[in-house]
N, C-alpha and C. Protein backbone atom coordinates (compact mmCIF):
# COMPACT_ATOMS: atom_id res chain seq x y z
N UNK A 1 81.36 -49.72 -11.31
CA UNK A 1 79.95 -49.79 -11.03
C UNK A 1 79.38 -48.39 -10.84
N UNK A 2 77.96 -47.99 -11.03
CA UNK A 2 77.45 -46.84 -11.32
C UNK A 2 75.98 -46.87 -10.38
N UNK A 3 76.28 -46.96 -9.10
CA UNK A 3 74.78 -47.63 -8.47
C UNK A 3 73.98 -46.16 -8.20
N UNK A 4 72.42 -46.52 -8.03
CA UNK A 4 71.64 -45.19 -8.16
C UNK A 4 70.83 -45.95 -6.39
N UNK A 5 70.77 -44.21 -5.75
CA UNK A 5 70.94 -44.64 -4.35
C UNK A 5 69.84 -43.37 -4.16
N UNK A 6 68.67 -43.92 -3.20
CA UNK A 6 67.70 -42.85 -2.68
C UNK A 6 68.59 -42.15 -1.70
N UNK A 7 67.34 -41.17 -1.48
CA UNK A 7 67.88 -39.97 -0.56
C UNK A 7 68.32 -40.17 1.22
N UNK A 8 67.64 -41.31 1.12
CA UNK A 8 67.74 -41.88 2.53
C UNK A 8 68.90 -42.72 2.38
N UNK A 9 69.29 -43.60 1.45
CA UNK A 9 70.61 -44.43 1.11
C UNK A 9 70.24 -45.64 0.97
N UNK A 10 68.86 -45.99 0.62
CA UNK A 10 68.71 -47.23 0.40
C UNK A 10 69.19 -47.29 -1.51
N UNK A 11 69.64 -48.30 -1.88
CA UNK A 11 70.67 -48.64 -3.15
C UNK A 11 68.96 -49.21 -4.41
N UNK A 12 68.92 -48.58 -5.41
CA UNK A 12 67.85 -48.86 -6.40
C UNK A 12 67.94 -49.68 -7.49
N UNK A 13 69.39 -49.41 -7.92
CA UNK A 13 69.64 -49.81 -9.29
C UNK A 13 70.86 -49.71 -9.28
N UNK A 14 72.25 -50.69 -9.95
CA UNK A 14 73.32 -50.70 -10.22
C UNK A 14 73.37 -50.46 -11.72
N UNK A 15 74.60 -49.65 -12.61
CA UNK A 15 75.12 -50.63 -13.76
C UNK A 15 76.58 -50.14 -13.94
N UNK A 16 76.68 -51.65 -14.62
CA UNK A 16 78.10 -51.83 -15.25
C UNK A 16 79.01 -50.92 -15.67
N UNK A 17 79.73 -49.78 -15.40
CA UNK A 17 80.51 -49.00 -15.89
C UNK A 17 81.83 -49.29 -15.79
N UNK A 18 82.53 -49.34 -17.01
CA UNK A 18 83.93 -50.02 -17.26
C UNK A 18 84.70 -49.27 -16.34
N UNK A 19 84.57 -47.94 -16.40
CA UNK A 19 85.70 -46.75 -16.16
C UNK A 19 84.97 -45.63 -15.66
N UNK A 20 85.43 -45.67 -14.20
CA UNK A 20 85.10 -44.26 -13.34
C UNK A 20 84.34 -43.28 -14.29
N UNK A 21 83.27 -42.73 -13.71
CA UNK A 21 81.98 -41.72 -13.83
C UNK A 21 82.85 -40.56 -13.66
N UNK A 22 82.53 -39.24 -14.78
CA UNK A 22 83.32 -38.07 -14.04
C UNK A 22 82.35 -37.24 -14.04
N UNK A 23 80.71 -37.09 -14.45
CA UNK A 23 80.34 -36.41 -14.94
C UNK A 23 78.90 -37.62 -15.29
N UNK A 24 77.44 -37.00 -14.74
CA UNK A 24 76.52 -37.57 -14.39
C UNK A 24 75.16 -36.55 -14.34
N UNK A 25 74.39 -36.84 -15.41
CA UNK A 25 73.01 -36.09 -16.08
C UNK A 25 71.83 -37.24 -15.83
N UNK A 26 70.66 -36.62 -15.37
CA UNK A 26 69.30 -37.18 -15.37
C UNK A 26 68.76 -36.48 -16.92
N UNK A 27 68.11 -37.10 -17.61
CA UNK A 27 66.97 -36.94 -18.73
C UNK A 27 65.58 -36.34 -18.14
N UNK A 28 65.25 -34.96 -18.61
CA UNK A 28 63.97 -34.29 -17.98
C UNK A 28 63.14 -35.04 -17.64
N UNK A 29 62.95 -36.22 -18.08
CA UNK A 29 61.55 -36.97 -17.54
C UNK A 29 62.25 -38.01 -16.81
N UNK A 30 63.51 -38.45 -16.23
CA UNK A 30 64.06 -38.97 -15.29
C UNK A 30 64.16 -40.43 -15.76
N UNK A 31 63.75 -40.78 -17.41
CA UNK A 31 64.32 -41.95 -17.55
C UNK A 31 65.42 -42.49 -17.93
N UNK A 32 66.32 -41.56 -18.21
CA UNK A 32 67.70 -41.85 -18.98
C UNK A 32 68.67 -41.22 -17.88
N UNK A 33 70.00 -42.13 -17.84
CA UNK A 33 70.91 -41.01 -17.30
C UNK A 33 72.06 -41.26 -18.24
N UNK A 34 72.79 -39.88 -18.53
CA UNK A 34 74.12 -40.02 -19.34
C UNK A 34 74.74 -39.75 -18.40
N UNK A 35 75.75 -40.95 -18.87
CA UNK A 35 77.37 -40.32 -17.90
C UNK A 35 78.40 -40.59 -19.07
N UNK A 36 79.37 -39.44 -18.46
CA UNK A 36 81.15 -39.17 -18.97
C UNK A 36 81.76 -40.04 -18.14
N UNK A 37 82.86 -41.33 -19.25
CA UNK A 37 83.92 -41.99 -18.17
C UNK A 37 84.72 -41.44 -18.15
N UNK A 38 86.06 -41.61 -17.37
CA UNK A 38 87.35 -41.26 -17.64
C UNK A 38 87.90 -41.50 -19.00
N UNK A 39 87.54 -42.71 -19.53
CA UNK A 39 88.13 -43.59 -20.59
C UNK A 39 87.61 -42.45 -21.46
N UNK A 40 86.86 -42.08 -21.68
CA UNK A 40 86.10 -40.91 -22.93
C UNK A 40 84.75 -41.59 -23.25
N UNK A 41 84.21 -42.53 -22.83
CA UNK A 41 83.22 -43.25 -23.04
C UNK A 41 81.93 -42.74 -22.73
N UNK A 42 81.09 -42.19 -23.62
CA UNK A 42 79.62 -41.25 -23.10
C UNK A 42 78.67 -42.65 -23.19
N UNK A 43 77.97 -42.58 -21.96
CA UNK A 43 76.95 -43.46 -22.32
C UNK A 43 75.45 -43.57 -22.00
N UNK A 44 74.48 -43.80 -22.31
CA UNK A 44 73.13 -43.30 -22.04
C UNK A 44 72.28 -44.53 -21.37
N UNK A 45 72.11 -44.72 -19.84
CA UNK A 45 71.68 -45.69 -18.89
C UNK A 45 69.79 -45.83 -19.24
N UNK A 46 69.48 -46.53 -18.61
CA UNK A 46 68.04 -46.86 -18.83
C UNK A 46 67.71 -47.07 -16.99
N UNK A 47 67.03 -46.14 -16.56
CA UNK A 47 66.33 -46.04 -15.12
C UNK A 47 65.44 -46.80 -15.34
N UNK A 48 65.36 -48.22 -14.51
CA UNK A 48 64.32 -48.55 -14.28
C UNK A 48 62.90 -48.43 -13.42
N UNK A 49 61.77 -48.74 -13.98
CA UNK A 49 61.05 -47.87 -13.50
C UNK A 49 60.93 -49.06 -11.43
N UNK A 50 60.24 -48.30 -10.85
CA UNK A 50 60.10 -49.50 -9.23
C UNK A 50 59.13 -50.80 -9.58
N UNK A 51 58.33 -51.16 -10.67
CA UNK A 51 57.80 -52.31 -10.96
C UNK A 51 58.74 -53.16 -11.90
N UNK A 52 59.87 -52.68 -12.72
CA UNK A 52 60.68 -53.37 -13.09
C UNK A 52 61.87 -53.80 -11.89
N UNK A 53 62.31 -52.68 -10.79
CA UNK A 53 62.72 -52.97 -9.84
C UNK A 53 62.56 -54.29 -8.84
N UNK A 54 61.04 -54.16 -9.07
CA UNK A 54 60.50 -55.34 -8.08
C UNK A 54 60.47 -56.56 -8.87
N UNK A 55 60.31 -56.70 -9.90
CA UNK A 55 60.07 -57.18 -10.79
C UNK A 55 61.77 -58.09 -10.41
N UNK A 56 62.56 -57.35 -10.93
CA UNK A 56 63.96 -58.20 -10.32
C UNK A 56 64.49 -58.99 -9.49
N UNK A 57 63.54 -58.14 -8.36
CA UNK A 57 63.84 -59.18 -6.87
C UNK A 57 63.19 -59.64 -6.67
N UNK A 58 62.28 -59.89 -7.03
CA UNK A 58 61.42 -60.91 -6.96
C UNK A 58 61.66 -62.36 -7.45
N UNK A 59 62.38 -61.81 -8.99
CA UNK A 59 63.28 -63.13 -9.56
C UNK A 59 64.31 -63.95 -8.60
N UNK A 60 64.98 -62.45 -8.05
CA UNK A 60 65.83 -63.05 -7.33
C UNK A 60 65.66 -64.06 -6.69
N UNK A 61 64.42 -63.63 -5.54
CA UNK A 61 63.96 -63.98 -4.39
C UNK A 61 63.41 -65.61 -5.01
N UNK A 62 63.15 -65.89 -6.08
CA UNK A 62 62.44 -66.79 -6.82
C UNK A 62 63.50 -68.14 -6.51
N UNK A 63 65.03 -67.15 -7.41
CA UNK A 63 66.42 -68.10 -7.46
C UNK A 63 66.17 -68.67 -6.34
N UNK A 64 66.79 -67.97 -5.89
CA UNK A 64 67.39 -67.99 -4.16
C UNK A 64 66.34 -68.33 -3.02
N UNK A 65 65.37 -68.41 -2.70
CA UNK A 65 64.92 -68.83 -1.93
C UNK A 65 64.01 -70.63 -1.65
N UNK A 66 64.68 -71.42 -3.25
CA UNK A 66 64.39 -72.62 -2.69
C UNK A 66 64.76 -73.52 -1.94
N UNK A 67 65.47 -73.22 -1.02
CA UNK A 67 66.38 -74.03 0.06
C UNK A 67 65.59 -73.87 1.10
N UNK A 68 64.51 -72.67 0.83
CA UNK A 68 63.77 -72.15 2.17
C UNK A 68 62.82 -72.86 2.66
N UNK A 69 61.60 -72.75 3.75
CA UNK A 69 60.64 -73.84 4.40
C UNK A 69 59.41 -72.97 3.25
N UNK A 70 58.50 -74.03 3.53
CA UNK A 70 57.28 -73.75 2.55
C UNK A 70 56.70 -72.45 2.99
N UNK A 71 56.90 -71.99 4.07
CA UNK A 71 56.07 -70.65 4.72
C UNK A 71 57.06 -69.94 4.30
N UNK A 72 58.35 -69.68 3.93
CA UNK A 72 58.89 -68.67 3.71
C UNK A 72 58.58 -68.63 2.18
N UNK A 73 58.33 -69.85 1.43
CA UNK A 73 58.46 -69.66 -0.03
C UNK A 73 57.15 -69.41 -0.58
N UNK A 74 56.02 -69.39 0.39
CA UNK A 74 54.49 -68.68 0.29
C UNK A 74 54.65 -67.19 0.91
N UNK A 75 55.42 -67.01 1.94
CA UNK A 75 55.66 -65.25 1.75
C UNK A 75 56.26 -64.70 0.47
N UNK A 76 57.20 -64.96 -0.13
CA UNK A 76 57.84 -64.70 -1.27
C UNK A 76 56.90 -64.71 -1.94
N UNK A 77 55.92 -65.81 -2.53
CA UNK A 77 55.31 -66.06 -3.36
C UNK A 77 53.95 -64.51 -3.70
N UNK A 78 53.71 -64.76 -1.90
CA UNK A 78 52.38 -63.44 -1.92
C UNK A 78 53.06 -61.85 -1.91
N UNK A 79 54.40 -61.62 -1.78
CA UNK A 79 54.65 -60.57 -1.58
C UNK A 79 55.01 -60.27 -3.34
N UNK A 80 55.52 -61.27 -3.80
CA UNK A 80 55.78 -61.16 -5.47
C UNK A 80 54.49 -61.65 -6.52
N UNK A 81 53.60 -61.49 -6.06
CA UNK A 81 52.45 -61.92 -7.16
C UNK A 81 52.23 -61.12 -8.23
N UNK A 82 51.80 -59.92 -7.72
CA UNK A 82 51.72 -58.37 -8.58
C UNK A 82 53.14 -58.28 -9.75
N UNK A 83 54.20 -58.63 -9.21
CA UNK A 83 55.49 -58.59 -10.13
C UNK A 83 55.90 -59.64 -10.75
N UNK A 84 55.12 -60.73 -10.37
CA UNK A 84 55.75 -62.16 -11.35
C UNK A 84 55.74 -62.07 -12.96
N UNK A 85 56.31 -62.32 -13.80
CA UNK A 85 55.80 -62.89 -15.02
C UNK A 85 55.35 -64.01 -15.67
């Protein structure tokens, strides 16, 4: 795993990397990152931007929160409006 982590340590974005990172580049405009595996594997990531971010957990929150009471699933609802599709 290859997770991208603010400065404070809150966690942004994960991805899938088969084989240990040795070697890790941002793209000048901060949307791409390449990394070197061990395996020899170069590969070029896609940063998502924080409205695709939200955009995610919001899904999540979508999955996962129908077990919840109707007031929790109208907070969800108003805190994810802006990000729904």
């Amino acid at each position: 795993m290859l997770p991208l982590w603010t400065p404070s340590g809150k966690q942004l974005a994960e991805w899938n990397a088969q084989s240990p990172v040795t070697s890790l580049s941002f793209s000048d405009d901060g949307k791409n990152i390449a990394t070197a595996q061990l395996d020899g594997t170069v590969r070029v990531w896609n940063v998502p931007t924080l409205d695709e971010l939200m955009s995610q957990g919001c899904k999540w929150l979508e999955d996962n929160i129908s077990k919840e009471s109707k007031a929790e699933k109208q907070k969800q609802q108003r805190l994810c409006r802006k990000y729904s599709k």
